[in-house]
Protein backbone atom coordinates (compact mmCIF):
# COMPACT_ATOMS: atom_id res chain seq x y z
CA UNK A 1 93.30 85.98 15.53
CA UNK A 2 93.66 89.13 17.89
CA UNK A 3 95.47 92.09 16.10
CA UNK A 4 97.08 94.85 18.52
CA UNK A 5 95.44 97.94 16.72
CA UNK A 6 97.48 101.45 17.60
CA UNK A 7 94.99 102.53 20.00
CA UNK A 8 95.60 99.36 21.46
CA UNK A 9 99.62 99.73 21.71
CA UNK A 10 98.11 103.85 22.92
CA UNK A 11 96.93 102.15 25.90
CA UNK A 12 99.25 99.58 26.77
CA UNK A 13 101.85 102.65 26.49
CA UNK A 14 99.88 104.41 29.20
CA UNK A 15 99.52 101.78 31.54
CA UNK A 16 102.74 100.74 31.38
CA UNK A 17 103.95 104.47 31.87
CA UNK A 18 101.61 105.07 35.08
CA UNK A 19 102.25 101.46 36.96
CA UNK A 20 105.73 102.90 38.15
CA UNK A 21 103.64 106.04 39.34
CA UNK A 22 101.31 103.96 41.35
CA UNK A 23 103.56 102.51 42.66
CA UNK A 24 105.52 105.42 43.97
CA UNK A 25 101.91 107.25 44.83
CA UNK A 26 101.11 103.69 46.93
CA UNK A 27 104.57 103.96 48.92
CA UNK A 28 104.28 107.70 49.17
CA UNK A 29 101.03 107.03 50.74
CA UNK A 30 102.24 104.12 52.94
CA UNK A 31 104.63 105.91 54.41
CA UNK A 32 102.40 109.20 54.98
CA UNK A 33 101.41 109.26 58.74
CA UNK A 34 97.69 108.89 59.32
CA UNK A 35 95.59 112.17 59.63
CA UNK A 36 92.46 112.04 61.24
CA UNK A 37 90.99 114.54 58.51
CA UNK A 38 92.94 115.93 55.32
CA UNK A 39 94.03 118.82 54.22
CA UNK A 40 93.08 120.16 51.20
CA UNK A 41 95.38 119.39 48.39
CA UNK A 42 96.49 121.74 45.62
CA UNK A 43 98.04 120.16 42.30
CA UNK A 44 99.19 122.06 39.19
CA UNK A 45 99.51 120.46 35.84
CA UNK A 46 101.17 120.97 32.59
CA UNK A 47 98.63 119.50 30.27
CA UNK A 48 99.40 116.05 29.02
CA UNK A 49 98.57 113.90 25.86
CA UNK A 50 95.47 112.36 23.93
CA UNK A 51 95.33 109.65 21.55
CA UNK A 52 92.27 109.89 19.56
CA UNK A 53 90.29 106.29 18.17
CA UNK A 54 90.17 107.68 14.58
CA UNK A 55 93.64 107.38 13.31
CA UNK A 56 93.07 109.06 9.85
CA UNK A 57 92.65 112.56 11.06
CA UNK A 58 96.21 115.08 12.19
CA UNK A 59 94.45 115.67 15.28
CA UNK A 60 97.43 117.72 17.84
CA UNK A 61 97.78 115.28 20.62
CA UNK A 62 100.50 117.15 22.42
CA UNK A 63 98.01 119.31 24.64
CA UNK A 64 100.36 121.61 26.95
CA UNK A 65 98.67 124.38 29.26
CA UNK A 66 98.54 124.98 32.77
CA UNK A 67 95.46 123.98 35.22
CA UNK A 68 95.16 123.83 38.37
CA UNK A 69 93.34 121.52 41.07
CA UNK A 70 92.13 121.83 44.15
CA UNK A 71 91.32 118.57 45.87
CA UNK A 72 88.73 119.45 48.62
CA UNK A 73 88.38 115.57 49.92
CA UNK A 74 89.56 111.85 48.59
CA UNK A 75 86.27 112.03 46.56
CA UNK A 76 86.19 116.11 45.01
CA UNK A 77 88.48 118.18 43.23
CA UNK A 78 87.67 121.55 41.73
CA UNK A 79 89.66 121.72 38.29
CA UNK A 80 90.38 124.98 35.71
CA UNK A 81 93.09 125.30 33.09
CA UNK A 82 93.95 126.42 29.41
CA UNK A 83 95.57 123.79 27.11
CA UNK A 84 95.97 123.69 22.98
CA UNK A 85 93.26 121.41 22.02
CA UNK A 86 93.83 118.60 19.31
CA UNK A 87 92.26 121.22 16.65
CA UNK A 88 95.56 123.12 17.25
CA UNK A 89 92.76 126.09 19.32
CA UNK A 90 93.52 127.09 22.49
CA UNK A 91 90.70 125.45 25.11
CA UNK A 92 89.37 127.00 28.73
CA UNK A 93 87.78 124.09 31.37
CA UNK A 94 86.74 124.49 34.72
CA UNK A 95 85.07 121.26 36.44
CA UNK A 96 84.45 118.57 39.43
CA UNK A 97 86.36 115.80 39.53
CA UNK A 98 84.34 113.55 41.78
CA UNK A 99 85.55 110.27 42.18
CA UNK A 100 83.53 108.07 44.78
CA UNK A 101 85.35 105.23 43.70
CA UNK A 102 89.05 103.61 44.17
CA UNK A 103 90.97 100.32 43.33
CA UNK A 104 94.30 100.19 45.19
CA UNK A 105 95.61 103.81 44.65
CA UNK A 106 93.45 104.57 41.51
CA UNK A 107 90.61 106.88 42.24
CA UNK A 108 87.80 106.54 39.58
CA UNK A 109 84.66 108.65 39.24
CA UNK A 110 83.82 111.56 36.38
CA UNK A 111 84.93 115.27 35.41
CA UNK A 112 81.78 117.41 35.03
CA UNK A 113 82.11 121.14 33.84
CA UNK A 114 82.38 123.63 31.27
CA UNK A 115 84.85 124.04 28.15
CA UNK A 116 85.46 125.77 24.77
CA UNK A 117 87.87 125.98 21.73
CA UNK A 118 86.00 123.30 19.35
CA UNK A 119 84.93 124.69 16.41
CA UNK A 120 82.31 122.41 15.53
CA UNK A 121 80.96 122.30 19.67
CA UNK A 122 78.61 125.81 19.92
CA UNK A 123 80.67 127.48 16.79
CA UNK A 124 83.46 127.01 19.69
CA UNK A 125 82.08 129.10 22.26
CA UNK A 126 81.35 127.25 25.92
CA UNK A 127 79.47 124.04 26.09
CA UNK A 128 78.76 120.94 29.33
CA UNK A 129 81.31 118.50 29.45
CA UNK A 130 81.64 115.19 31.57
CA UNK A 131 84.13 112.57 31.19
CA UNK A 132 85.06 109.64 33.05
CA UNK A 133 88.46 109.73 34.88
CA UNK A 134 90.87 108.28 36.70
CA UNK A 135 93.14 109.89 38.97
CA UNK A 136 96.60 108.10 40.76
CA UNK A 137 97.93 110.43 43.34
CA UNK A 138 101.41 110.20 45.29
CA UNK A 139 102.76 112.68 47.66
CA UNK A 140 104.42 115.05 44.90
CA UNK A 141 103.25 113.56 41.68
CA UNK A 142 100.13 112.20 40.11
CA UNK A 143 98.54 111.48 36.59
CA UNK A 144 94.96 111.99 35.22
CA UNK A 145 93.56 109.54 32.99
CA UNK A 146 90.07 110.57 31.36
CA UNK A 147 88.22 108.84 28.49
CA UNK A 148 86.57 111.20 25.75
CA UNK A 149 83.34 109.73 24.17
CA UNK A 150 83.10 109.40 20.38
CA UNK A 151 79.67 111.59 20.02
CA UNK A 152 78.18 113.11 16.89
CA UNK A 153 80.73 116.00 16.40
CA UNK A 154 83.69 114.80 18.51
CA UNK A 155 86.24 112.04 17.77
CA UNK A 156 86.48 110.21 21.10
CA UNK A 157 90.12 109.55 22.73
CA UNK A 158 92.11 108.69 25.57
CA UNK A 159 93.67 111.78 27.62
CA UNK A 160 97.07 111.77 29.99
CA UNK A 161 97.81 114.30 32.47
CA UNK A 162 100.45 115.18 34.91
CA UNK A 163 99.92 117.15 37.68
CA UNK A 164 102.43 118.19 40.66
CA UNK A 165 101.33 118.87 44.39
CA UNK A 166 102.37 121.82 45.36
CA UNK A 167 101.04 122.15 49.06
């Protein structure tokens, strides 16, 4: 018998939220005229959410900040921000998002950079991060979907994040 876990119902949640956003980012983008190169693309975000795999912990999975990105090309985007991390600390990242990949309007590739606030990560100080992500873009709005690893000191979860164009 297949039981639904939480995480589960997490995801579902998600995918069910974003499917009216790709579908406004794929009519957005139908309708854009054609350009034989493209402008560089600046977004600004508000943080977002996390659901974390191991239920039994009060991890804070409201994670507002500000960040901003700087899509260079369909495939890189330079990223930095501040959000409060799910230890309740505030958190500093700058990476690449390259995605070399895309299904319909979902681009898919992997956030590699730098990022602090985690205690028990280099007594919270800066360490290498890289996380797979997923990124659905419309004209105004888009989302960022990224996938944190379980590893030895980290509790692995899902993260959601809005972002607005502003160019």
């Amino acid at each position: 018998m297949f039981v639904r876990s939480p995480g589960f119902r997490f995801v579902s949640a998600l995918l069910a939220l974003s499917l009216p956003l790709a579908a406004h980012a794929a009519q957005d983008d139908a309708a854009a005229p054609a350009t034989a190169a493209s402008a560089p693309e600046i977004w600004l975000n508000v943080g977002g959410f996390s659901r974390h795999f191991d239920r039994s912990n009060r991890y804070n999975e409201r994670n507002f900040g500000f960040g901003i990105e700087w899509r260079t090309s369909e495939q890189f985007a330079f990223m930095a921000g501040v959000y409060d991390n799910s230890l309740g600390k505030h958190s500093q990242y700058a990476a690449v998002n390259w995605q070399p990949w895309s299904l319909g309007p979902v681009k898919l590739g992997a956030a590699i950079g730098v990022m602090n606030g985690y205690p028990s990560l280099k007594r919270g100080g800066t360490f290498f991060a890289a996380l797979p992500m997923a990124s659905i873009e419309g004209r105004r709005f888009g989302i960022n979907l990224g996938l944190i690893p379980s590893m030895k000191n980290v509790d692995g979860a899902f993260m959601l994040q809005f972002k607005l164009r502003v160019n």
